[in-house]
PDB file of N, CA and C in Angstrom:
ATOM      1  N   UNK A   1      -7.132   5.394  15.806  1.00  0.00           N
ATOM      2  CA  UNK A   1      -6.987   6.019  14.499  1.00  0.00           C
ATOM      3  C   UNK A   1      -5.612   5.715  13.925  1.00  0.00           C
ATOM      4  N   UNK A   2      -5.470   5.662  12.671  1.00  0.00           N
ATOM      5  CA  UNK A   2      -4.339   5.186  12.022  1.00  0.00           C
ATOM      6  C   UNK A   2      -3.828   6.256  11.140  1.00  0.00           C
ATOM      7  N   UNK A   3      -2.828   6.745  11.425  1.00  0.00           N
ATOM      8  CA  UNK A   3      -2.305   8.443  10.461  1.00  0.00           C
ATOM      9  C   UNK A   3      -1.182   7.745   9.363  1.00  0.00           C
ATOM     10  N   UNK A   4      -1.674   7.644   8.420  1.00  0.00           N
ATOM     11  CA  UNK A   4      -0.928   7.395   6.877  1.00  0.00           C
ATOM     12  C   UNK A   4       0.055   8.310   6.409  1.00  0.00           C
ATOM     13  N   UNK A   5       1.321   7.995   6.376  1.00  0.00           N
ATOM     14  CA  UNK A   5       2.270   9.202   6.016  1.00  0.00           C
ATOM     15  C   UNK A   5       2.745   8.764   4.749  1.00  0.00           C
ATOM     16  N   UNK A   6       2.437   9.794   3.429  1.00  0.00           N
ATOM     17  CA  UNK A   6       2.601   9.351   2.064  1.00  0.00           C
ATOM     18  C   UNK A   6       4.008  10.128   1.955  1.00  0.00           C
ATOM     19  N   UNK A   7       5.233   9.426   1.900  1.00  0.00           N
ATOM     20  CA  UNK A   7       6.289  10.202   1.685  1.00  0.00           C
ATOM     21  C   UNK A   7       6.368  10.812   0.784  1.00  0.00           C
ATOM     22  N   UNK A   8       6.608  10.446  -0.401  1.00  0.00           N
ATOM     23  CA  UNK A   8       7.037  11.001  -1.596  1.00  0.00           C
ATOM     24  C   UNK A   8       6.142  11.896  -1.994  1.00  0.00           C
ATOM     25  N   UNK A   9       4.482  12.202  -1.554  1.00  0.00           N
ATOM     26  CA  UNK A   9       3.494  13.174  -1.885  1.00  0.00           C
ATOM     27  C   UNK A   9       3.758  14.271  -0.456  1.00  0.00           C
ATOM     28  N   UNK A  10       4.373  13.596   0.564  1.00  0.00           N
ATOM     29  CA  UNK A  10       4.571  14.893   1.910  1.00  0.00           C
ATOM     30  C   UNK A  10       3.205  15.141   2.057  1.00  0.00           C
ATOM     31  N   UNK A  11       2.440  14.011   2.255  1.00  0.00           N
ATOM     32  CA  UNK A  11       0.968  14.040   2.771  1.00  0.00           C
ATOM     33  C   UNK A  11       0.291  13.003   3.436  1.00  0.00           C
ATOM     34  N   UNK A  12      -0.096  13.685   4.639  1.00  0.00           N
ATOM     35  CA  UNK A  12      -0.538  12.448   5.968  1.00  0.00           C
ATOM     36  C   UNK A  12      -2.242  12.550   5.497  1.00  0.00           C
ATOM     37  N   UNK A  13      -2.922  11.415   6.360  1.00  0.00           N
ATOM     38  CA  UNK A  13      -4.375  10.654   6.051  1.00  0.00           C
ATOM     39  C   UNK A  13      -4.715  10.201   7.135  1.00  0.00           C
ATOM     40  N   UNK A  14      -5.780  10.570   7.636  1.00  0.00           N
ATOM     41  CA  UNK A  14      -6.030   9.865   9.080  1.00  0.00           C
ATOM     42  C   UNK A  14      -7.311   8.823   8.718  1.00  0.00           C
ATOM     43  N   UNK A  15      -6.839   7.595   8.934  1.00  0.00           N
ATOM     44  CA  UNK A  15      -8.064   6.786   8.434  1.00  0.00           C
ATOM     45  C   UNK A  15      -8.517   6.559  10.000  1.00  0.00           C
ATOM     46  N   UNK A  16      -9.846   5.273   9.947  1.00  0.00           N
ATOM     47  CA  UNK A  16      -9.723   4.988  11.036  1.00  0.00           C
ATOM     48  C   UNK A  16      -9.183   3.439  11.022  1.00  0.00           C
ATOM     49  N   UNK A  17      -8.850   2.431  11.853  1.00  0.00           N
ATOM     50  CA  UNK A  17      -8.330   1.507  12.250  1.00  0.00           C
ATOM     51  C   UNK A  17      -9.101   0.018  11.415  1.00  0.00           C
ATOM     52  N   UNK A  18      -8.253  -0.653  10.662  1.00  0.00           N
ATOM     53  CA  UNK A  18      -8.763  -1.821   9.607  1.00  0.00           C
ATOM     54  C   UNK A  18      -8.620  -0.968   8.733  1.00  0.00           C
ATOM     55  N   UNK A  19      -8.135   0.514   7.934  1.00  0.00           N
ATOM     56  CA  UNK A  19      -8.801   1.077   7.047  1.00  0.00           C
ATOM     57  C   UNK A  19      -7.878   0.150   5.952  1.00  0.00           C
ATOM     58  N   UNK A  20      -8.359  -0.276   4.757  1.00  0.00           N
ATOM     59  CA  UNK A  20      -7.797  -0.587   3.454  1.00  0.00           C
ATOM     60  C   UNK A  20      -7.001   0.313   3.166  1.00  0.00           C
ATOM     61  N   UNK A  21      -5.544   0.296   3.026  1.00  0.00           N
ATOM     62  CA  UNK A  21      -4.093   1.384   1.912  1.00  0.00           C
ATOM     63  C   UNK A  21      -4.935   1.827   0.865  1.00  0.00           C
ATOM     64  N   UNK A  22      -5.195   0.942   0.095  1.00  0.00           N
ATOM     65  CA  UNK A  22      -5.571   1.539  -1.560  1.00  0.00           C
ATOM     66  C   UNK A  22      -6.714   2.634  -1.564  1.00  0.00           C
ATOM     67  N   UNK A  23      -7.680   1.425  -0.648  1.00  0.00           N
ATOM     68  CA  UNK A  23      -8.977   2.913  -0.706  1.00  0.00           C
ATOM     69  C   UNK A  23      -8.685   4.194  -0.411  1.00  0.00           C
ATOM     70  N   UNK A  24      -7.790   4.113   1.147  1.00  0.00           N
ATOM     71  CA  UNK A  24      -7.201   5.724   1.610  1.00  0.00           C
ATOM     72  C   UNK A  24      -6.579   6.211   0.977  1.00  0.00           C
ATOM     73  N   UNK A  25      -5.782   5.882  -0.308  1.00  0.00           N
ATOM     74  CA  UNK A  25      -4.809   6.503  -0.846  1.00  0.00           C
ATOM     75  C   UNK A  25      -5.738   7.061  -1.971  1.00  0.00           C
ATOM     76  N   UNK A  26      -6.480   6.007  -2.698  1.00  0.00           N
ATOM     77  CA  UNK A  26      -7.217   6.434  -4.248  1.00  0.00           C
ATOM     78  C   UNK A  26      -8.451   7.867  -3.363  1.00  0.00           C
ATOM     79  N   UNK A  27      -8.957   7.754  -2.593  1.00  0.00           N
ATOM     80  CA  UNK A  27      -9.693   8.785  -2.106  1.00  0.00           C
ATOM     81  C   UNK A  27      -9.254   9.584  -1.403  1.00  0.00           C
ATOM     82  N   UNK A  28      -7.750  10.118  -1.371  1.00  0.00           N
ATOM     83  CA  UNK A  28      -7.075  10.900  -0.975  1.00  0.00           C
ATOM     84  C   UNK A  28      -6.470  11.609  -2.434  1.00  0.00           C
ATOM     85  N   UNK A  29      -6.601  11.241  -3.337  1.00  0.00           N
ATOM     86  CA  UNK A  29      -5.817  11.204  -5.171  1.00  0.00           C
ATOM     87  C   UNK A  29      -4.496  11.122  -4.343  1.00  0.00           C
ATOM     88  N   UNK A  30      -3.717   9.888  -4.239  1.00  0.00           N
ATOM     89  CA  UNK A  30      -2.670   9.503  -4.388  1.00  0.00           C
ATOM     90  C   UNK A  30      -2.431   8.220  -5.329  1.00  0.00           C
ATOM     91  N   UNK A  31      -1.791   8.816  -6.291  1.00  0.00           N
ATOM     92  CA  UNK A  31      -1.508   8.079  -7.033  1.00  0.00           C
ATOM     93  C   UNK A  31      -0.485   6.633  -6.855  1.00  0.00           C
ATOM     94  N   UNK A  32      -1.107   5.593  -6.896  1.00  0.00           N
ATOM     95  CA  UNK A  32      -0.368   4.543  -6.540  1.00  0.00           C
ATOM     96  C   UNK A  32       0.319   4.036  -7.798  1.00  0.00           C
ATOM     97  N   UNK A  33      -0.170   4.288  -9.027  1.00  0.00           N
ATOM     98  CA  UNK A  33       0.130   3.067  -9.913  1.00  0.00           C
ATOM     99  C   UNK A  33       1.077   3.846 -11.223  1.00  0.00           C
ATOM    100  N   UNK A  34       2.340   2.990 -11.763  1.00  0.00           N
ATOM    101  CA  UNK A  34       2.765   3.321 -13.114  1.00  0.00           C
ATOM    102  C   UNK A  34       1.893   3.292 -13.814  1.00  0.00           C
ATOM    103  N   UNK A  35       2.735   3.864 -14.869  1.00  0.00           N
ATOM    104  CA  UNK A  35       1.306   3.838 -16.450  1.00  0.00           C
ATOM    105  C   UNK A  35       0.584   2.511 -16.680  1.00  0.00           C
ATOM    106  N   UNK A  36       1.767   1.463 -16.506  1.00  0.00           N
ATOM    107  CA  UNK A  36       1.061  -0.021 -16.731  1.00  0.00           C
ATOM    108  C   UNK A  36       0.210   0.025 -15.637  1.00  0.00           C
ATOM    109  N   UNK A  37       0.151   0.233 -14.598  1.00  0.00           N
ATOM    110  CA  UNK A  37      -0.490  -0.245 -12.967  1.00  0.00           C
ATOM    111  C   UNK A  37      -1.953   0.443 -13.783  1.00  0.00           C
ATOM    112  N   UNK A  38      -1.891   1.959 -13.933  1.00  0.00           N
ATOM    113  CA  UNK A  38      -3.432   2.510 -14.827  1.00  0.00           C
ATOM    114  C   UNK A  38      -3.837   1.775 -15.597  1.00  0.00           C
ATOM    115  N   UNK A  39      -3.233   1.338 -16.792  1.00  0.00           N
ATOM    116  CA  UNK A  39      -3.729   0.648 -17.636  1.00  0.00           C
ATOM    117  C   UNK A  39      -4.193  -0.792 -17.397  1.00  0.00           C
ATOM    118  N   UNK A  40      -3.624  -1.528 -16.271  1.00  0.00           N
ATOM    119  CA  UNK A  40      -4.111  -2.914 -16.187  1.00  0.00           C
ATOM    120  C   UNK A  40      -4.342  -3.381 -14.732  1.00  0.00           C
ATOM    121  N   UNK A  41      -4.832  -2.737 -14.107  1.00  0.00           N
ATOM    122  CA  UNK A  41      -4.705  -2.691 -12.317  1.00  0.00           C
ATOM    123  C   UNK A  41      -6.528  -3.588 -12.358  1.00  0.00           C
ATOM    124  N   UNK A  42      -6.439  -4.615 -11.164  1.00  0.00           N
ATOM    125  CA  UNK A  42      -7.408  -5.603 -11.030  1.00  0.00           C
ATOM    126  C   UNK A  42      -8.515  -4.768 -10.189  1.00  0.00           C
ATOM    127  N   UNK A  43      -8.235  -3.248  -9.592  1.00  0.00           N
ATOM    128  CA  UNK A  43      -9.396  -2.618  -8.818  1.00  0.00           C
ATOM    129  C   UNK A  43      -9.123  -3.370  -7.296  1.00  0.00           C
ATOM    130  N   UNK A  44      -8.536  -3.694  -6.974  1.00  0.00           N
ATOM    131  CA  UNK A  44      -8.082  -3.961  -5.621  1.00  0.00           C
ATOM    132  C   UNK A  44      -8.199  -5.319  -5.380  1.00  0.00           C
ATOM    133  N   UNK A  45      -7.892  -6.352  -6.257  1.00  0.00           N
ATOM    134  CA  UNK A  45      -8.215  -7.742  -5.423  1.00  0.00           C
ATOM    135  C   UNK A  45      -7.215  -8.030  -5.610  1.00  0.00           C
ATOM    136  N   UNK A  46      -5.996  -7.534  -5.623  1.00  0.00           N
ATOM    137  CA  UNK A  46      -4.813  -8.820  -5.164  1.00  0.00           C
ATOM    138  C   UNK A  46      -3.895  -9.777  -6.515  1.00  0.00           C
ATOM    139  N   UNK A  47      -4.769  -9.252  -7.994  1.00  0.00           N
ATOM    140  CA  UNK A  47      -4.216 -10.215  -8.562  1.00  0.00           C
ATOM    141  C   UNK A  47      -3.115  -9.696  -9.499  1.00  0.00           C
ATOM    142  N   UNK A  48      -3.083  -7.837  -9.517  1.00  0.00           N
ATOM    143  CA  UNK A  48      -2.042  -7.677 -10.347  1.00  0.00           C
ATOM    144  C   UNK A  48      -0.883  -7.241 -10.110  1.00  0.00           C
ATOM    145  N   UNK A  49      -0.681  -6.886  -8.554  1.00  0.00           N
ATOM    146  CA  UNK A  49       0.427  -6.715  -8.393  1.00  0.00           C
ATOM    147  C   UNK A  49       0.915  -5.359  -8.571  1.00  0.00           C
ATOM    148  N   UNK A  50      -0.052  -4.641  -9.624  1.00  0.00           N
ATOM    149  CA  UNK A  50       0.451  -3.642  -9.628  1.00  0.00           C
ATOM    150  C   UNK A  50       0.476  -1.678  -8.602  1.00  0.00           C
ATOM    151  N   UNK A  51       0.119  -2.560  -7.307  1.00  0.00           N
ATOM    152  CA  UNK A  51      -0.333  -0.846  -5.989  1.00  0.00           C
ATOM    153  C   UNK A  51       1.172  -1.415  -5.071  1.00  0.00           C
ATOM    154  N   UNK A  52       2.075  -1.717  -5.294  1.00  0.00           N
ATOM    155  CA  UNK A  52       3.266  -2.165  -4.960  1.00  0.00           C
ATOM    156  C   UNK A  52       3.647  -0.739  -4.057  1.00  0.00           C
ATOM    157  N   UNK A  53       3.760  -1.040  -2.924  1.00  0.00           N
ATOM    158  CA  UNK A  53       4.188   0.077  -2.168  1.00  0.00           C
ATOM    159  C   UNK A  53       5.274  -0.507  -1.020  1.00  0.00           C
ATOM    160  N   UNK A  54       6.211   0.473  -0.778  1.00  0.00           N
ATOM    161  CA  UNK A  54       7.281   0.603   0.153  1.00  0.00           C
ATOM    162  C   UNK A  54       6.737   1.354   1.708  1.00  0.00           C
ATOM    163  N   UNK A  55       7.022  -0.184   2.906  1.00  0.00           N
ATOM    164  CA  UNK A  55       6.681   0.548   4.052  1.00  0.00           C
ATOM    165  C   UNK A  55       7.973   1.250   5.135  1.00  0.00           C
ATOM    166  N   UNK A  56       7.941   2.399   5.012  1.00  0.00           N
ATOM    167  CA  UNK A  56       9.160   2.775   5.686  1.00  0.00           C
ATOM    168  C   UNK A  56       9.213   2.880   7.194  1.00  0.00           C
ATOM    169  N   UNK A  57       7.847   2.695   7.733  1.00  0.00           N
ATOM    170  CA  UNK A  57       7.590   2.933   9.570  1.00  0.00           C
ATOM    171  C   UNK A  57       6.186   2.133   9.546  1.00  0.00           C
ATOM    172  N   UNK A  58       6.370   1.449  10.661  1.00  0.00           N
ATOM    173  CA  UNK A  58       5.102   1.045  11.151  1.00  0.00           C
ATOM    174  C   UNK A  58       4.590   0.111  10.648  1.00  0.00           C
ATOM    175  N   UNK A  59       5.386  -1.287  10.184  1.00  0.00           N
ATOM    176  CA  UNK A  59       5.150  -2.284   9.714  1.00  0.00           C
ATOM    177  C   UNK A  59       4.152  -3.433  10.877  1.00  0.00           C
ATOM    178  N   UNK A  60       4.662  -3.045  11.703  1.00  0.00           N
ATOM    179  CA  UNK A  60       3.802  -3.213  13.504  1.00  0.00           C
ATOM    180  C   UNK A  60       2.160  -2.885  12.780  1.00  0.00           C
ATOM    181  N   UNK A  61       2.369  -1.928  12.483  1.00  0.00           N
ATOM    182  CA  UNK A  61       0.638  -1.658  12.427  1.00  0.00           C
ATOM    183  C   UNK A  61      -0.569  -1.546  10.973  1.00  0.00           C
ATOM    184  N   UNK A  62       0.409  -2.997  10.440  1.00  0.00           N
ATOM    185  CA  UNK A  62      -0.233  -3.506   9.792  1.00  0.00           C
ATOM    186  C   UNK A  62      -0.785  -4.671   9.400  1.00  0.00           C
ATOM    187  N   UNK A  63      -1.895  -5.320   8.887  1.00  0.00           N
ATOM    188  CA  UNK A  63      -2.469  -6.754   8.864  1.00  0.00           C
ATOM    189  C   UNK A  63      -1.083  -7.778   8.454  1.00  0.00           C
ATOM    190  N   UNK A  64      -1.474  -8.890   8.582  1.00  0.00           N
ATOM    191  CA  UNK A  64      -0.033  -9.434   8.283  1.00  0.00           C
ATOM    192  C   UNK A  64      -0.400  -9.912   6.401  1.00  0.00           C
ATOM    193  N   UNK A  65       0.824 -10.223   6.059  1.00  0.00           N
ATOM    194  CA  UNK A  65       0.924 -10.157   4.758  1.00  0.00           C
ATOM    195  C   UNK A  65       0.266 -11.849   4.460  1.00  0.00           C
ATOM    196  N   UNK A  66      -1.097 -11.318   3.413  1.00  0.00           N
ATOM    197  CA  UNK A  66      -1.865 -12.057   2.544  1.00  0.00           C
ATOM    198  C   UNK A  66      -1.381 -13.474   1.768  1.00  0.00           C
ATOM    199  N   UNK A  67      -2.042 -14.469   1.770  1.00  0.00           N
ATOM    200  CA  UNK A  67      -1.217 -15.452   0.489  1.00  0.00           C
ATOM    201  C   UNK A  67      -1.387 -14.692  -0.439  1.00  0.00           C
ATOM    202  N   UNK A  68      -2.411 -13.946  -1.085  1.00  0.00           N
ATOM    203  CA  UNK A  68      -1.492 -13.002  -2.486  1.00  0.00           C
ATOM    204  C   UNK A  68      -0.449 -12.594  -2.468  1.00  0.00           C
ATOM    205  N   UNK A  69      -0.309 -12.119  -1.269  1.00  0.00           N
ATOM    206  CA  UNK A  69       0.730 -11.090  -1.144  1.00  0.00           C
ATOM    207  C   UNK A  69       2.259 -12.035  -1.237  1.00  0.00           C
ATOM    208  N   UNK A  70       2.300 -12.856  -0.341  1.00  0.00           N
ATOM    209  CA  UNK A  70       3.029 -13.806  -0.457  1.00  0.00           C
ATOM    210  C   UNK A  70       3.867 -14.290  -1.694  1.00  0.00           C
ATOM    211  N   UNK A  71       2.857 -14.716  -2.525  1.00  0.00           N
ATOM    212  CA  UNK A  71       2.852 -14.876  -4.308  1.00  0.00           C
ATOM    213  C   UNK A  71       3.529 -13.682  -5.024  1.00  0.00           C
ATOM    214  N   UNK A  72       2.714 -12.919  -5.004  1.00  0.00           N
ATOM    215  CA  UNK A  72       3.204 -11.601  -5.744  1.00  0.00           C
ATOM    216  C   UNK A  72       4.311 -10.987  -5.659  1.00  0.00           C
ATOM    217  N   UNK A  73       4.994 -10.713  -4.175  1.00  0.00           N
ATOM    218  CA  UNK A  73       5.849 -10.324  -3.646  1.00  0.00           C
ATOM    219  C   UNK A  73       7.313 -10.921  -3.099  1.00  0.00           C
ATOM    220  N   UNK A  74       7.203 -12.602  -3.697  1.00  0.00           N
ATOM    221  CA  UNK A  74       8.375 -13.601  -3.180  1.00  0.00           C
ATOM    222  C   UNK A  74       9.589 -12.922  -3.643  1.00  0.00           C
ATOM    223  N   UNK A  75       9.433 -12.108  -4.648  1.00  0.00           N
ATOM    224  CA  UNK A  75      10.946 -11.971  -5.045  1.00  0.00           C
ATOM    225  C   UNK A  75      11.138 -10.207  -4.798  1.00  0.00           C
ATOM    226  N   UNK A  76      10.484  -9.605  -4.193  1.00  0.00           N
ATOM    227  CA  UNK A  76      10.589  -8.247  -3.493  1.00  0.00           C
ATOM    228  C   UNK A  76      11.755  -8.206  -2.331  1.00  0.00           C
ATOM    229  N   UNK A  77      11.839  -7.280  -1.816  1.00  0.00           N
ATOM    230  CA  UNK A  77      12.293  -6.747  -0.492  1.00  0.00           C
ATOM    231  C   UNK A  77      11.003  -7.127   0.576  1.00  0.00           C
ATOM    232  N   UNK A  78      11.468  -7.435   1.641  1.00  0.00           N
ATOM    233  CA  UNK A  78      10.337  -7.677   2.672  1.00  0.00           C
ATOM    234  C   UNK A  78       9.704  -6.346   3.387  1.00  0.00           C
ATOM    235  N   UNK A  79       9.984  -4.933   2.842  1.00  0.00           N
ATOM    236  CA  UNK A  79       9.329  -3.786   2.871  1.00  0.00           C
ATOM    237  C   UNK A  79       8.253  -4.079   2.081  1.00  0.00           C
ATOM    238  N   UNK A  80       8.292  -4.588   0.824  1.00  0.00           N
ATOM    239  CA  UNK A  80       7.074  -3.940  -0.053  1.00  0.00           C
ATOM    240  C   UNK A  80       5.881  -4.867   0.489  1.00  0.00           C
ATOM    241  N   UNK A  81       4.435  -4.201   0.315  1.00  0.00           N
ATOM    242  CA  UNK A  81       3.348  -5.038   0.535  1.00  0.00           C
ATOM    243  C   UNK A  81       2.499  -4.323  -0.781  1.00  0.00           C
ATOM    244  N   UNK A  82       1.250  -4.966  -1.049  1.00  0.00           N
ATOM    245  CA  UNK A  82      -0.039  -4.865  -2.038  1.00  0.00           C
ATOM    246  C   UNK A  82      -0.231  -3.842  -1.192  1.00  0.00           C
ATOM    247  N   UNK A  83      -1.400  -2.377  -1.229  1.00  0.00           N
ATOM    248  CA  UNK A  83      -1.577  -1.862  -1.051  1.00  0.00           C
ATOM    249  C   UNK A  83      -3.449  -1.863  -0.376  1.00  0.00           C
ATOM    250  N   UNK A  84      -3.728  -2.741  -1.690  1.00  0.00           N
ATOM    251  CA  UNK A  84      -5.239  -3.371  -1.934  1.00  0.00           C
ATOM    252  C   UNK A  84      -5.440  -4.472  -1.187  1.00  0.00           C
ATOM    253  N   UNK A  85      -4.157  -4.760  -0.185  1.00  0.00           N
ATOM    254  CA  UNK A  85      -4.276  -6.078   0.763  1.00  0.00           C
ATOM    255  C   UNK A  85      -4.095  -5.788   2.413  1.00  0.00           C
ATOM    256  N   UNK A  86      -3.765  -4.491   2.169  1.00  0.00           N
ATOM    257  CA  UNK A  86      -2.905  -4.048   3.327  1.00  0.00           C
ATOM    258  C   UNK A  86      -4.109  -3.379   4.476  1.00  0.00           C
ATOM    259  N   UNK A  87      -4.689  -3.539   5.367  1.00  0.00           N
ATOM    260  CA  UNK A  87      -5.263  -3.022   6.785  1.00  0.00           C
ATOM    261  C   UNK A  87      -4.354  -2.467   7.517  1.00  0.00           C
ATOM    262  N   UNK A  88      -4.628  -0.526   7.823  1.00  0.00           N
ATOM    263  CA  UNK A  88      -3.859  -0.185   8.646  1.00  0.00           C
ATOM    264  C   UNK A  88      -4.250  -0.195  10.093  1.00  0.00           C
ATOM    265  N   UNK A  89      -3.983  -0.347  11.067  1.00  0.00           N
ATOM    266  CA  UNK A  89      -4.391  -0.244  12.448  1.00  0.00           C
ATOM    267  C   UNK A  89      -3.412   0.621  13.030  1.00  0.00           C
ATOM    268  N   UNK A  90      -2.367   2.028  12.982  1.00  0.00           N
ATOM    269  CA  UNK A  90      -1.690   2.536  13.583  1.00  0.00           C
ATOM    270  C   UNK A  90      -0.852   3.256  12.828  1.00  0.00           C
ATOM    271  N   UNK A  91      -0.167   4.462  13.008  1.00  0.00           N
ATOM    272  CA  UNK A  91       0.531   5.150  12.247  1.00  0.00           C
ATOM    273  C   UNK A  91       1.525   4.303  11.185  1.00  0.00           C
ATOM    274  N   UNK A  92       1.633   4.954   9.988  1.00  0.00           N
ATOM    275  CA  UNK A  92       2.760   3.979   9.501  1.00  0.00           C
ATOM    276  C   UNK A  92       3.382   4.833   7.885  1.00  0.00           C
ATOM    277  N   UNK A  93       4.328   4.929   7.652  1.00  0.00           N
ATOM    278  CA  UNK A  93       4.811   5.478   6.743  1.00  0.00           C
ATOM    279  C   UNK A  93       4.902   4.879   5.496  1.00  0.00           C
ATOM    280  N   UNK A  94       4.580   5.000   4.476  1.00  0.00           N
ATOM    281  CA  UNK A  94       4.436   4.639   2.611  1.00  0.00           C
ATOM    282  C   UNK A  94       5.716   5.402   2.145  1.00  0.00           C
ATOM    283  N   UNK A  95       6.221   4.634   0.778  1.00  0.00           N
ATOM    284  CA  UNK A  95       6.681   5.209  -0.444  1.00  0.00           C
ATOM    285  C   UNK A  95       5.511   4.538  -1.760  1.00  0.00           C
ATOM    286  N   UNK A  96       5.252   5.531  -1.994  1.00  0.00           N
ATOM    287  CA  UNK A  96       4.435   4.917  -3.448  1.00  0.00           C
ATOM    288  C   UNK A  96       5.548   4.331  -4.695  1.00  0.00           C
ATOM    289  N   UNK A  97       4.739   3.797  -5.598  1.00  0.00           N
ATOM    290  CA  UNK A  97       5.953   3.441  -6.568  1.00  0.00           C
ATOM    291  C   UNK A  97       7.256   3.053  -6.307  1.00  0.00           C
ATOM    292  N   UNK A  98       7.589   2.394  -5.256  1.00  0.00           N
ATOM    293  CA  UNK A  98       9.117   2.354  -5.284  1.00  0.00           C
ATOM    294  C   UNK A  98       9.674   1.622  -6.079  1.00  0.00           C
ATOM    295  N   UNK A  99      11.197   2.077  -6.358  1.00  0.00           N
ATOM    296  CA  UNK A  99      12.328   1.446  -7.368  1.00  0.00           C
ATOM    297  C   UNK A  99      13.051   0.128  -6.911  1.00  0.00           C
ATOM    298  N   UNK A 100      12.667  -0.783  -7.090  1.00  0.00           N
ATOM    299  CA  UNK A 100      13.340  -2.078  -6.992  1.00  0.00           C
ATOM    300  C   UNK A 100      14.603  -2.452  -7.229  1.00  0.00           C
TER     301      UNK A 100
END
């Protein structure tokens, strides 16, 4: 089992193991996205960039990072991953929205 710790909401998620970030988060109502991310978000495939999340623990227990992700994220911090790309397999800590 994989326990999701949403910092900035101070709310854990127990998925089970492979679970998709985005799905656990949107069916948990955690809000992933700025106003733009609402208004123009691709529904989870990778192409807008906009479920941009900060991993603060447990980078170990996650899929490894996507050629989208790759693309999208070249000029990030090597914390942030897609959310809609991300498989958890093991505890691991989130910031939603983070400030760049």
């Amino acid at each position: 089992m994989a326990d999701i710790k949403f910092v900035k909401e101070n709310q854990e998620v127990i998925a089970a193991n492979g679970a998709n970030l985005r799905e656990k988060a949107l069916q948990n109502r955690i809000d992933l996205y700025t106003f733009k991310g609402k208004l123009m978000n691709c529904g989870g495939y990778g192409q807008c960039g906009t479920c941009i999340i900060e991993i603060v623990e447990g980078m170990e227990n996650l899929s490894p990072l996507t050629e989208v992700e790759k693309r999208k994220l070249r000029k990030k911090p090597d914390t942030y991953r897609l959310a809609c790309q991300t498989l958890v397999n093991g505890p691991v800590s989130v910031i939603t929205k983070p400030q760049a």
